[in-house]
Protein backbone atom coordinates (compact mmCIF):
# COMPACT_ATOMS: atom_id res chain seq x y z
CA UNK A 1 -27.01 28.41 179.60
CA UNK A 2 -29.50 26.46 177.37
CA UNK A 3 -28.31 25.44 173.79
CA UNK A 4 -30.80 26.81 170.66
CA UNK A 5 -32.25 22.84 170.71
CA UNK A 6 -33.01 22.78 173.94
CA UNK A 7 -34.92 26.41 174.38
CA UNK A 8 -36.52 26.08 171.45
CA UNK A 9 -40.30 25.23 171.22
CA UNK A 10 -41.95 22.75 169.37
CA UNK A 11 -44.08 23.65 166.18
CA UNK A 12 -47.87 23.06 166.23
CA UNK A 13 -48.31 19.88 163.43
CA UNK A 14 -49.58 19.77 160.40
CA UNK A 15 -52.78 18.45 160.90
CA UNK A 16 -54.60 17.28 164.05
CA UNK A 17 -53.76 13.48 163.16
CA UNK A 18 -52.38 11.60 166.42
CA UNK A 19 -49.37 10.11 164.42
CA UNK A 20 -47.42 13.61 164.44
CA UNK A 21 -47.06 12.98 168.36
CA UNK A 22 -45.08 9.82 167.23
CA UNK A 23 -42.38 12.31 165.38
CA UNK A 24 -42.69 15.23 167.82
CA UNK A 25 -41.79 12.60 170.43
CA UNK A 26 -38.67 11.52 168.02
CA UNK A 27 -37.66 15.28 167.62
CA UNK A 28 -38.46 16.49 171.91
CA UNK A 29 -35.94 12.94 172.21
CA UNK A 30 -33.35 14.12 170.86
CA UNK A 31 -33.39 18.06 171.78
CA UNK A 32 -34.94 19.07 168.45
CA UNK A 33 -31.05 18.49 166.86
CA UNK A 34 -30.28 18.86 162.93
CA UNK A 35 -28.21 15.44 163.57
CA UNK A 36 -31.50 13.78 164.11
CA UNK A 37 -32.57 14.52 160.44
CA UNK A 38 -32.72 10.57 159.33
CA UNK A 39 -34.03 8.78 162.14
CA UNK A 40 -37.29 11.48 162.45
CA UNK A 41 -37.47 10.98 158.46
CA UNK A 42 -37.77 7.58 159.56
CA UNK A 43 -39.83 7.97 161.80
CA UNK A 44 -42.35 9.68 160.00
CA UNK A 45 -42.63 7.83 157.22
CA UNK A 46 -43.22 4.23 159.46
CA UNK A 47 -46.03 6.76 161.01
CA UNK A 48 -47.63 7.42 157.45
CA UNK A 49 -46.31 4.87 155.55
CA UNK A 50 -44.36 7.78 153.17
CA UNK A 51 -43.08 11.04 153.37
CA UNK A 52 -44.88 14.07 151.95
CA UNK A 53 -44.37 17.61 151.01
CA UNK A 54 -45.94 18.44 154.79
CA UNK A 55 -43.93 16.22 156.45
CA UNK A 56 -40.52 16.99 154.95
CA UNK A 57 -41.43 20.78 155.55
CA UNK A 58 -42.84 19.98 158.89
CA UNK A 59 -39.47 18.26 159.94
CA UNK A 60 -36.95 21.26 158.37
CA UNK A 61 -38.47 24.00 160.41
CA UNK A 62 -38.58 21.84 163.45
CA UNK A 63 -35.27 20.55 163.06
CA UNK A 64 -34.29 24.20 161.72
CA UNK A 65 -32.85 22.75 158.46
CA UNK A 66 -32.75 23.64 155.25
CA UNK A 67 -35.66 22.32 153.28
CA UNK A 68 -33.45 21.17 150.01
CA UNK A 69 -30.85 19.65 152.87
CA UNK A 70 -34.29 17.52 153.78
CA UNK A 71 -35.67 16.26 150.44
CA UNK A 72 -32.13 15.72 149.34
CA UNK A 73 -31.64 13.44 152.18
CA UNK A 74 -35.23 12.07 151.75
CA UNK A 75 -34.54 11.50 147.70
CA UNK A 76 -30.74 10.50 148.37
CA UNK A 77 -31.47 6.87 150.84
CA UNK A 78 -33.24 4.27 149.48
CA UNK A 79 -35.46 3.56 152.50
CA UNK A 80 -37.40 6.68 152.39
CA UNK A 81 -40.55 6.45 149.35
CA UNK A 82 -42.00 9.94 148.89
CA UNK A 83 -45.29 8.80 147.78
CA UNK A 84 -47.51 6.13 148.82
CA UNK A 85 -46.83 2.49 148.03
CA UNK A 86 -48.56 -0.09 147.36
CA UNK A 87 -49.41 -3.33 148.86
CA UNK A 88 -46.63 -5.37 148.38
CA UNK A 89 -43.28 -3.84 147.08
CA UNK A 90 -40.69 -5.52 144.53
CA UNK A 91 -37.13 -3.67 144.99
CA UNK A 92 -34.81 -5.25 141.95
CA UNK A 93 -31.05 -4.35 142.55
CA UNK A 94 -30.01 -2.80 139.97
CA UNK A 95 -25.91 -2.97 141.30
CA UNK A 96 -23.26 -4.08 138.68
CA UNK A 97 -23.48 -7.81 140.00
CA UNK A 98 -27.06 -8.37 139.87
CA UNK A 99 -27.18 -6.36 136.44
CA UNK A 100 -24.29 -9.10 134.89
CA UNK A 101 -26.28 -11.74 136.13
CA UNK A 102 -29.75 -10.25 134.51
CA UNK A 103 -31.18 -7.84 136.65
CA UNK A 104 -32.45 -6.17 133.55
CA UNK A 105 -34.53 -9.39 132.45
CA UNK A 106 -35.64 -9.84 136.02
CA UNK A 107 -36.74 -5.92 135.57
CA UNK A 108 -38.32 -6.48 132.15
CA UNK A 109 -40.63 -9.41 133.72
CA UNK A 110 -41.76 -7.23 136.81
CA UNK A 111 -42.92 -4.55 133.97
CA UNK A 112 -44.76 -6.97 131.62
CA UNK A 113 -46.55 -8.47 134.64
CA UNK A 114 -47.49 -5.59 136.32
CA UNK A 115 -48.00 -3.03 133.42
CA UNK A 116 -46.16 -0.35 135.19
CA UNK A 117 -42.60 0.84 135.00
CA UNK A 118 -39.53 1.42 137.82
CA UNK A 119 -40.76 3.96 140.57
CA UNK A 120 -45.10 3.67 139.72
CA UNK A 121 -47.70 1.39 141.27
CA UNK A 122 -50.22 -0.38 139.62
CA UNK A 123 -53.74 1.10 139.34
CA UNK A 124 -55.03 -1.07 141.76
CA UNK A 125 -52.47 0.07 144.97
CA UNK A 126 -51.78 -3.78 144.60
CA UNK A 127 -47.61 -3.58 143.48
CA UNK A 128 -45.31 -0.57 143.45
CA UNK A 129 -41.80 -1.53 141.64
CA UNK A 130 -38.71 0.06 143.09
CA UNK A 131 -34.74 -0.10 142.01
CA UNK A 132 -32.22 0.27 144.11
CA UNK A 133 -28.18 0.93 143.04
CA UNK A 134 -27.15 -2.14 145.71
CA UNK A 135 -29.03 -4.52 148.10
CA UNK A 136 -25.61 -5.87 149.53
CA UNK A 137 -26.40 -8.93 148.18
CA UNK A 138 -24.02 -9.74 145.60
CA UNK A 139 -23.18 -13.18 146.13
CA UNK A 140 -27.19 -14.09 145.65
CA UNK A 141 -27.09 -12.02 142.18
CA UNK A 142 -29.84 -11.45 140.73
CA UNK A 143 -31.36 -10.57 143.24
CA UNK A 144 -34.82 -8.66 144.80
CA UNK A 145 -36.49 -7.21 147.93
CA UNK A 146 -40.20 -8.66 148.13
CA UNK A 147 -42.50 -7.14 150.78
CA UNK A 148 -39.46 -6.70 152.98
CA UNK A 149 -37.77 -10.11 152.23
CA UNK A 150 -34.29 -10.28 150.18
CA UNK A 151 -35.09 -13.09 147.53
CA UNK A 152 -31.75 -14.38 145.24
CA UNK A 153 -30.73 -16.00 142.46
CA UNK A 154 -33.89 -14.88 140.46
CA UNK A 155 -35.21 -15.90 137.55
CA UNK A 156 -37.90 -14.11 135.36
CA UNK A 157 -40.44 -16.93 136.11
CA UNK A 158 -39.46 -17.05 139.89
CA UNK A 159 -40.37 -13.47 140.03
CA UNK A 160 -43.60 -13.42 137.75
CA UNK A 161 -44.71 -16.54 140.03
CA UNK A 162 -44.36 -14.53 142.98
CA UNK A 163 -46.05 -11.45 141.66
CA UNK A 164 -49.04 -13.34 140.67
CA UNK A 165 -49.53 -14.80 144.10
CA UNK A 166 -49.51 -10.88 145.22
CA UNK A 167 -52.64 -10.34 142.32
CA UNK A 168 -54.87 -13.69 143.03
């Protein structure tokens, strides 16, 4: 006897765009199951760079979970950005070591060079700023993620430095 995943048949995708084959083929992979949740999340968003209101409800009803179990996920990790970013991304850790060792001045100098605050990107889709609770990099305190690459023992001007290479 078939299980509910594996009888069940696929929903037509949002839109005719040929990245939704990329998270069908994540879903038909792994029989359609609830447990799958992050890694088609994942999925999606390296598909469309972010994850939107029609891909979070595009994933619940073809994973056949709850829609508030899916943006809660989707809000909860760090990983997943639920509106486009912007060319580069800073990350400052925001975890108790970085913060005793001045995450909050490394914060600060991000938002006087940039002109926007945690969580916005500049006007120009040039620099989105991001926070995260821990990078797991304690012993590097303060510490950042720039365009993917962990970057410690920061100092305001280190970081300003680095975002104005990002603006020239």
């Amino acid at each position: 006897m078939l299980g509910k995943e594996a009888s069940k048949a696929p929903l037509a995708p949002p839109s005719p765009d040929k990245r939704w084959r990329l998270i069908d083929a994540t879903m038909r992979k792994h029989g359609y199951k609830p447990s799958t949740l992050i890694e088609t999340l994942h999925t999606a968003q390296q598909s469309f760079g972010y994850l939107d209101e029609y891909a979070l409800r595009y994933v619940a009803k073809s994973l056949t979970v709850p829609l508030s179990k899916v943006y809660g996920v989707a809000t909860f990790y760090n990983l997943f950005r639920l509106k486009p970013q912007g060319e580069h991304t800073c990350v400052v850790c925001l975890g108790t070591a970085c913060y005793i060792k001045g995450a909050a001045k490394i914060l600060s100098a991000v938002e006087q060079t940039t002109h926007v605050q945690m969580g916005q990107t500049t006007a120009d889709n040039k620099i989105s700023l991001l926070t995260a609770r821990c990078l797991g990099a304690c012993g590097i305190a303060p510490a950042a993620v720039l365009d993917e690459q962990v970057i410690g023992n920061l100092t305001p001007q280190m970081i300003q430095d680095k975002l104005k290479q990002w603006t020239e």
